[in-house]
C-alpha atoms as a PDB file:
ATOM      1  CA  UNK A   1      -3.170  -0.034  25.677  1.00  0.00           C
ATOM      2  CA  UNK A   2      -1.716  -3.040  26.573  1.00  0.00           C
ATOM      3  CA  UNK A   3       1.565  -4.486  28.118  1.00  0.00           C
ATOM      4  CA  UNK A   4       3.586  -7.053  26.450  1.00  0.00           C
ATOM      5  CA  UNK A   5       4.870  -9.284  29.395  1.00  0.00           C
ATOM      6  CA  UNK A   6       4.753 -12.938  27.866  1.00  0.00           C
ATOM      7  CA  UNK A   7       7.418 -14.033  25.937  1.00  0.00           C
ATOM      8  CA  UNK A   8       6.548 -14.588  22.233  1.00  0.00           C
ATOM      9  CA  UNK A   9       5.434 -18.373  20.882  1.00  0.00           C
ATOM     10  CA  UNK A  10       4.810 -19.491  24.617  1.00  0.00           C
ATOM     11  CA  UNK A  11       1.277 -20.808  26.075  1.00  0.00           C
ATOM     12  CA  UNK A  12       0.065 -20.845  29.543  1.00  0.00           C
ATOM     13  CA  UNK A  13      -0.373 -24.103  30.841  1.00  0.00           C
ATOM     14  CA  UNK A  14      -3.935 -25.076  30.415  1.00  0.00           C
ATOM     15  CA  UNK A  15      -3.809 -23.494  26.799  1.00  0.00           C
ATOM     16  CA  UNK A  16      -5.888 -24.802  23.754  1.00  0.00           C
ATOM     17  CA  UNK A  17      -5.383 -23.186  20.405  1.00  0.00           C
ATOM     18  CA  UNK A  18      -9.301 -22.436  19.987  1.00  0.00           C
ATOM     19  CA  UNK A  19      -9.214 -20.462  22.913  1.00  0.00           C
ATOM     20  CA  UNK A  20      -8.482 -17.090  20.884  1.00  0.00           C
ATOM     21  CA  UNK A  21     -11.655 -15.386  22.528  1.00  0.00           C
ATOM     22  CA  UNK A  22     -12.116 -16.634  25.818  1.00  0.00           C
ATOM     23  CA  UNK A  23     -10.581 -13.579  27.883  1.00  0.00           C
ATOM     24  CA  UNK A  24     -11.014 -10.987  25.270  1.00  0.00           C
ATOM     25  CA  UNK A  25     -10.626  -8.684  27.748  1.00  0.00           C
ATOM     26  CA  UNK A  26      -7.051  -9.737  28.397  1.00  0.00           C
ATOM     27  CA  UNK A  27      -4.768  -7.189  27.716  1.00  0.00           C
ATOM     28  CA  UNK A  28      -2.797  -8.878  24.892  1.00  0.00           C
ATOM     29  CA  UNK A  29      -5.613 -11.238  23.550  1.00  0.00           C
ATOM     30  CA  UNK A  30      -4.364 -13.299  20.554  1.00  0.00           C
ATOM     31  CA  UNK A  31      -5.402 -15.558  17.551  1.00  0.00           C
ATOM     32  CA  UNK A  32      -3.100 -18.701  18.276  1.00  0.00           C
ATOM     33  CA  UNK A  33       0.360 -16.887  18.774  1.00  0.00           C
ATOM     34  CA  UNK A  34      -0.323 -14.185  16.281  1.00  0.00           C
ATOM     35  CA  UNK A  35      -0.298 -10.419  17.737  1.00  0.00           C
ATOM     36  CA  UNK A  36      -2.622  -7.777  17.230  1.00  0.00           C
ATOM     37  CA  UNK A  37      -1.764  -5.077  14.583  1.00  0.00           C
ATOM     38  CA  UNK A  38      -4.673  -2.847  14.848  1.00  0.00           C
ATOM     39  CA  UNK A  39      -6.945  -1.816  17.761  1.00  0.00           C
ATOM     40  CA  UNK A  40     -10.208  -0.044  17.791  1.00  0.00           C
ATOM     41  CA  UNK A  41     -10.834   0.643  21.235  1.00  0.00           C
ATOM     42  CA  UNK A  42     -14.543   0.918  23.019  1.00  0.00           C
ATOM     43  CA  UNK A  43     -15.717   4.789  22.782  1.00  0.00           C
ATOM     44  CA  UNK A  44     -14.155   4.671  18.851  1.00  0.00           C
ATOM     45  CA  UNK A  45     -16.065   5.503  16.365  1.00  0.00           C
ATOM     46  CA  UNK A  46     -14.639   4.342  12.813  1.00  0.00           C
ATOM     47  CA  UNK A  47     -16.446   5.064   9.159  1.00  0.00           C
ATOM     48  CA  UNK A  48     -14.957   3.602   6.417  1.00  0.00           C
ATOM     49  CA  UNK A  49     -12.753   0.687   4.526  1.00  0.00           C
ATOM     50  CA  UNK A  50     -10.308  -1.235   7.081  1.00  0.00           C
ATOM     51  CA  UNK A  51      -8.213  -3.627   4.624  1.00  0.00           C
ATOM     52  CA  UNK A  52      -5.276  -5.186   6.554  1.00  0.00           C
ATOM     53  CA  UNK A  53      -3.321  -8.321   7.203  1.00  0.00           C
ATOM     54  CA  UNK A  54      -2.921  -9.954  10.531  1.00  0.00           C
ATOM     55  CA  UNK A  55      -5.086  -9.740  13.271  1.00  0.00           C
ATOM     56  CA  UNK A  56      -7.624  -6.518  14.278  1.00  0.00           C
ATOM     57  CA  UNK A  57      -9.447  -6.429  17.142  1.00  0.00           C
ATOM     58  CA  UNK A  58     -12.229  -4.044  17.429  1.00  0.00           C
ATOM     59  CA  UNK A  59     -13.940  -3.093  20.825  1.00  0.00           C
ATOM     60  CA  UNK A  60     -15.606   0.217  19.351  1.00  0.00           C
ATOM     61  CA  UNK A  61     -18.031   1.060  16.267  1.00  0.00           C
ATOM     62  CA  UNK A  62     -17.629   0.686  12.895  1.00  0.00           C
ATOM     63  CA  UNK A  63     -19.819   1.390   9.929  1.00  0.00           C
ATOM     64  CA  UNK A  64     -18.137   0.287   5.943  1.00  0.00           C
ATOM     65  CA  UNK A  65     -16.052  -2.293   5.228  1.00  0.00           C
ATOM     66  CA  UNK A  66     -13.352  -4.748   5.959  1.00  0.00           C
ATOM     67  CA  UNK A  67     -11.873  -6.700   3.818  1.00  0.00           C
ATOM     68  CA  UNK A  68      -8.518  -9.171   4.861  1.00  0.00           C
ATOM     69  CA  UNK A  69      -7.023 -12.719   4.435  1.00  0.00           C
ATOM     70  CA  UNK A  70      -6.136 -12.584   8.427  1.00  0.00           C
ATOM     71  CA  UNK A  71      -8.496 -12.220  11.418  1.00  0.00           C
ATOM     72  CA  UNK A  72     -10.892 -10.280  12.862  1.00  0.00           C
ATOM     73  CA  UNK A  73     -11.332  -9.979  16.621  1.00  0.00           C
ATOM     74  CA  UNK A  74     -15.116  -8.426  17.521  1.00  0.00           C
ATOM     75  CA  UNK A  75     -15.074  -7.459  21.615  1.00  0.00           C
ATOM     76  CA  UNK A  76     -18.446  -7.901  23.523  1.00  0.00           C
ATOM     77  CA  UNK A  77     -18.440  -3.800  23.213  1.00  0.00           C
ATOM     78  CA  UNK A  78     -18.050  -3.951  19.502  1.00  0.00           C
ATOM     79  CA  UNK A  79     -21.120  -2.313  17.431  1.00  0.00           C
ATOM     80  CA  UNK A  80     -20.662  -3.396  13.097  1.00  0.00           C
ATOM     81  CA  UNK A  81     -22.802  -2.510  10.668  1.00  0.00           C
ATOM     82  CA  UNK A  82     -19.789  -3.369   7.809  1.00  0.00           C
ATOM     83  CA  UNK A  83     -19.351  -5.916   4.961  1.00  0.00           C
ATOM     84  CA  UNK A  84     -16.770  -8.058   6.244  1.00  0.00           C
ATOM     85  CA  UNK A  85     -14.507 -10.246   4.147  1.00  0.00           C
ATOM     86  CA  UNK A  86     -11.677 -12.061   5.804  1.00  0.00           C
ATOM     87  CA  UNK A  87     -10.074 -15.314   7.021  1.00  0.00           C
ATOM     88  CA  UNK A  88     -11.410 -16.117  10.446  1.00  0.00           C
ATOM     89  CA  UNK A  89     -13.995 -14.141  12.204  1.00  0.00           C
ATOM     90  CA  UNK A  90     -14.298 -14.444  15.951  1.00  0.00           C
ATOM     91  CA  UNK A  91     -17.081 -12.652  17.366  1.00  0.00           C
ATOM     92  CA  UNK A  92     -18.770 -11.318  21.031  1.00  0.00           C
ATOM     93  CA  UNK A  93     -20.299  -8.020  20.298  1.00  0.00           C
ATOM     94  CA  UNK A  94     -22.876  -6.764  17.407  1.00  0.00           C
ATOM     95  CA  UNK A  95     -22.799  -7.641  13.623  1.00  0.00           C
ATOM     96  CA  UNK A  96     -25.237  -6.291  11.192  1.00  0.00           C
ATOM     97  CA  UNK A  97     -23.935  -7.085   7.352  1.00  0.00           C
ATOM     98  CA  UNK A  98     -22.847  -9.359   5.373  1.00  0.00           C
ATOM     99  CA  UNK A  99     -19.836 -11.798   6.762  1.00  0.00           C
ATOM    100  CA  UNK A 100     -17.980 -14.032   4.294  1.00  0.00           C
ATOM    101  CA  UNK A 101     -14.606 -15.951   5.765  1.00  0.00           C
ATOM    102  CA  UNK A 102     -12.075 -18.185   3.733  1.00  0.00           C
ATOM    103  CA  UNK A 103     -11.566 -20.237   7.251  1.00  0.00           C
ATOM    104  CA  UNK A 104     -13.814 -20.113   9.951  1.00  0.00           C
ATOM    105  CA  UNK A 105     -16.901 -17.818  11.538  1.00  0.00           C
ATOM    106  CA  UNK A 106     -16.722 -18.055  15.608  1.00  0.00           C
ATOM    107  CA  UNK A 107     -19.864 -16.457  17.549  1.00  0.00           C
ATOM    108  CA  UNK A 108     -19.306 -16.482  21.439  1.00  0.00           C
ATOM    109  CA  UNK A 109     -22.250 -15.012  24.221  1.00  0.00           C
ATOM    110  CA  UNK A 110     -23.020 -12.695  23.619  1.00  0.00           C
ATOM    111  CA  UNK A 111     -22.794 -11.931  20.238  1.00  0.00           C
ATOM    112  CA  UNK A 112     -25.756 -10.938  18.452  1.00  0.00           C
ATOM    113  CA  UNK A 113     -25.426 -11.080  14.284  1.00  0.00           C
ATOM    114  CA  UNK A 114     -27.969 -10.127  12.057  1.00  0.00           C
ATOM    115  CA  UNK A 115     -25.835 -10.855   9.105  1.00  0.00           C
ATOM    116  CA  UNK A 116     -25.490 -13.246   5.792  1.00  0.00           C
ATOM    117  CA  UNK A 117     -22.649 -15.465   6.982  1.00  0.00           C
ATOM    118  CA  UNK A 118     -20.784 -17.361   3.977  1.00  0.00           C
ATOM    119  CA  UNK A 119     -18.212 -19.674   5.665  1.00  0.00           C
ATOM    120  CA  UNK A 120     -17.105 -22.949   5.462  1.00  0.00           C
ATOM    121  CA  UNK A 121     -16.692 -23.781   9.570  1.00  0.00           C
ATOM    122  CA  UNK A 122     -19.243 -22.078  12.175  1.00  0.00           C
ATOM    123  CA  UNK A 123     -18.743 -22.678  15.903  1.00  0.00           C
ATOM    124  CA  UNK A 124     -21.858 -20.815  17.587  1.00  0.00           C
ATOM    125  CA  UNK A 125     -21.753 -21.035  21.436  1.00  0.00           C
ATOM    126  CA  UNK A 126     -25.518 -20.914  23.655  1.00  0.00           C
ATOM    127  CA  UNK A 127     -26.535 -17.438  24.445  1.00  0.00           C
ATOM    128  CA  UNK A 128     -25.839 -16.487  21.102  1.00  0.00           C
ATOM    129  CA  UNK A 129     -28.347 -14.683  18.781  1.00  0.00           C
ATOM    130  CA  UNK A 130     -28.107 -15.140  15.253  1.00  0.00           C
ATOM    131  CA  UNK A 131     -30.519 -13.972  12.661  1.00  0.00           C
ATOM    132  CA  UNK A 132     -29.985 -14.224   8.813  1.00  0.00           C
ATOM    133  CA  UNK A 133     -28.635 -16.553   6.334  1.00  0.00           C
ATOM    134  CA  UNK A 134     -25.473 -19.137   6.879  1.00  0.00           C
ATOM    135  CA  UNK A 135     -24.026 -20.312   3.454  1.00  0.00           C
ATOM    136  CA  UNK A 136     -21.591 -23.167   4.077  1.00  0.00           C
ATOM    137  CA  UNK A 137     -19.276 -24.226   1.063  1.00  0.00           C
ATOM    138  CA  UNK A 138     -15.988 -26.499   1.300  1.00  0.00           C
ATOM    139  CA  UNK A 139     -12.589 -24.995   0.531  1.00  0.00           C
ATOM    140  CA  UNK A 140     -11.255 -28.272  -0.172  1.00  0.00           C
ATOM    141  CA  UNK A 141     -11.710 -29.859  -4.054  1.00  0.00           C
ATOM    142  CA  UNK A 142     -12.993 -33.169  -2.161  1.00  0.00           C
ATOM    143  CA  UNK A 143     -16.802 -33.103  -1.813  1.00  0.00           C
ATOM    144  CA  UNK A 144     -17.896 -34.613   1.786  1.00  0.00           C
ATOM    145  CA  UNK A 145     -19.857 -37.821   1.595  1.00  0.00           C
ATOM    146  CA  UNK A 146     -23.001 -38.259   2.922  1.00  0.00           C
ATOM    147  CA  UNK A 147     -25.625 -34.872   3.507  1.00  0.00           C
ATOM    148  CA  UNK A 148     -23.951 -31.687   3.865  1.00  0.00           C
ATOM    149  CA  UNK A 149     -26.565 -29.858   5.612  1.00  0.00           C
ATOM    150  CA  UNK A 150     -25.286 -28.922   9.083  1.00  0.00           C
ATOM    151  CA  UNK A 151     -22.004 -29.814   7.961  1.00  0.00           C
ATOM    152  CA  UNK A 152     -19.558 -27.885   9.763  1.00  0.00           C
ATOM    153  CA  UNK A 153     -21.934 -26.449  12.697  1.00  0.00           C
ATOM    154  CA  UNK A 154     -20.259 -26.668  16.155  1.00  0.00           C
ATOM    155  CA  UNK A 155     -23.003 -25.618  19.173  1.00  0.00           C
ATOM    156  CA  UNK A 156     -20.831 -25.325  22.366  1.00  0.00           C
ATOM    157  CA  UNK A 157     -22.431 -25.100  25.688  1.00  0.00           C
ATOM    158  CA  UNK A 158     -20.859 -23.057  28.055  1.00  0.00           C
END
C-alpha cells in the first residue's frame, strides 16, 4: 500500500540519483524517477518465475526465478533463494542464487548474499555480508587499460 503524493519527475531537495535504496521503507521508494509495477509485500510468500519490465520491489519470500531487463528492489525483510537475471539489482535483505545484471549489482546493510554475482558495476556498502563468486565483465566493446581486477568495486562506508 502506498500513497502517491509527489508529483511525477520531481526530486526532493537534497536528492542524488544513487539514492534508490536509502529509505526503502518509504512508501513510494523508486529507481531514479521510475515507479514500482509490482510489489511483494513482507508476510508473502511467492514460488515461481517473476519475468517483468520496470521496477519490482520485493519485501517478502521468494523461491524460482526472475528474469527482467529493468530493476529489482530487495527490502531488508526480503528472503531469495531465486536465479535472478535483470538490469540493476539493489539489495538489503537475503540472496541465496545465482545473480547476473546487464547494469549494476547494489548491496546495502544489511544484505547478506550467498550468491554467484555476474555484473559489470558492484557498489557493496560496510555491514554487508557477501559470500560466493563476483564475475565482473565490461558491457562496453572498449577493453579498460591497465589491471581489471577490482575494476568496478565501490566499498561505501556508512
Amino acid at each position: 500500500m502506498w500513497i502517491k503524493d509527489k508529483p511525477e519527475g520531481k526530486r526532493q531537495a537534497g536528492q542524488s540519483e544513487g539514492n534508490e535504496m536509502e529509505n526503502l521503507e518509504a512508501t513510494a521508494p523508486r529507481e531514479g524517477n521510475e515507479e514500482i509495477n509490482a510489489f511483494v509485500g513482507k508476510g508473502v510468500s511467492f514460488k515461481g518465475v517473476i519475468t517483468y519490465n520496470g521496477t519490482v520491489r520485493i519485501d517478502g519470500n521468494l523461491d524460482g526465478e526472475i528474469h527482467t531487463e529493468g530493476v529489482l528492489l530487495v527490502g531488508e525483510d526480503a528472503v531469495l533463494t531465486a536465479k535472478i537475471t535483470a538490469g540493476t539489482v539493489v539489495c538489503k535483505g537475503k540472496i541465496t542464487g545465482d545473480i547476473s545484471a546487464r547494469e549494476k549489482v547494489k548491496l546495502r546493510a544489511p544484505a547478506v548474499v550467498n550468491a554467484g554475482v555476474k555484473a559489470p558495476l558492484l557498489a557493496m556498502e560496510e555491514g554487508v555480508v557477501f559470500n560466493g563468486t563476483l564475475e565482473m565483465s565490461q558491457t562496453g566493446t572498449r577493453e579498460p587499460q591497465g589491471t581489471s581486477r577490482g575494476q568496478g568495486v565501490k566499498l561505501v562506508n556508512s
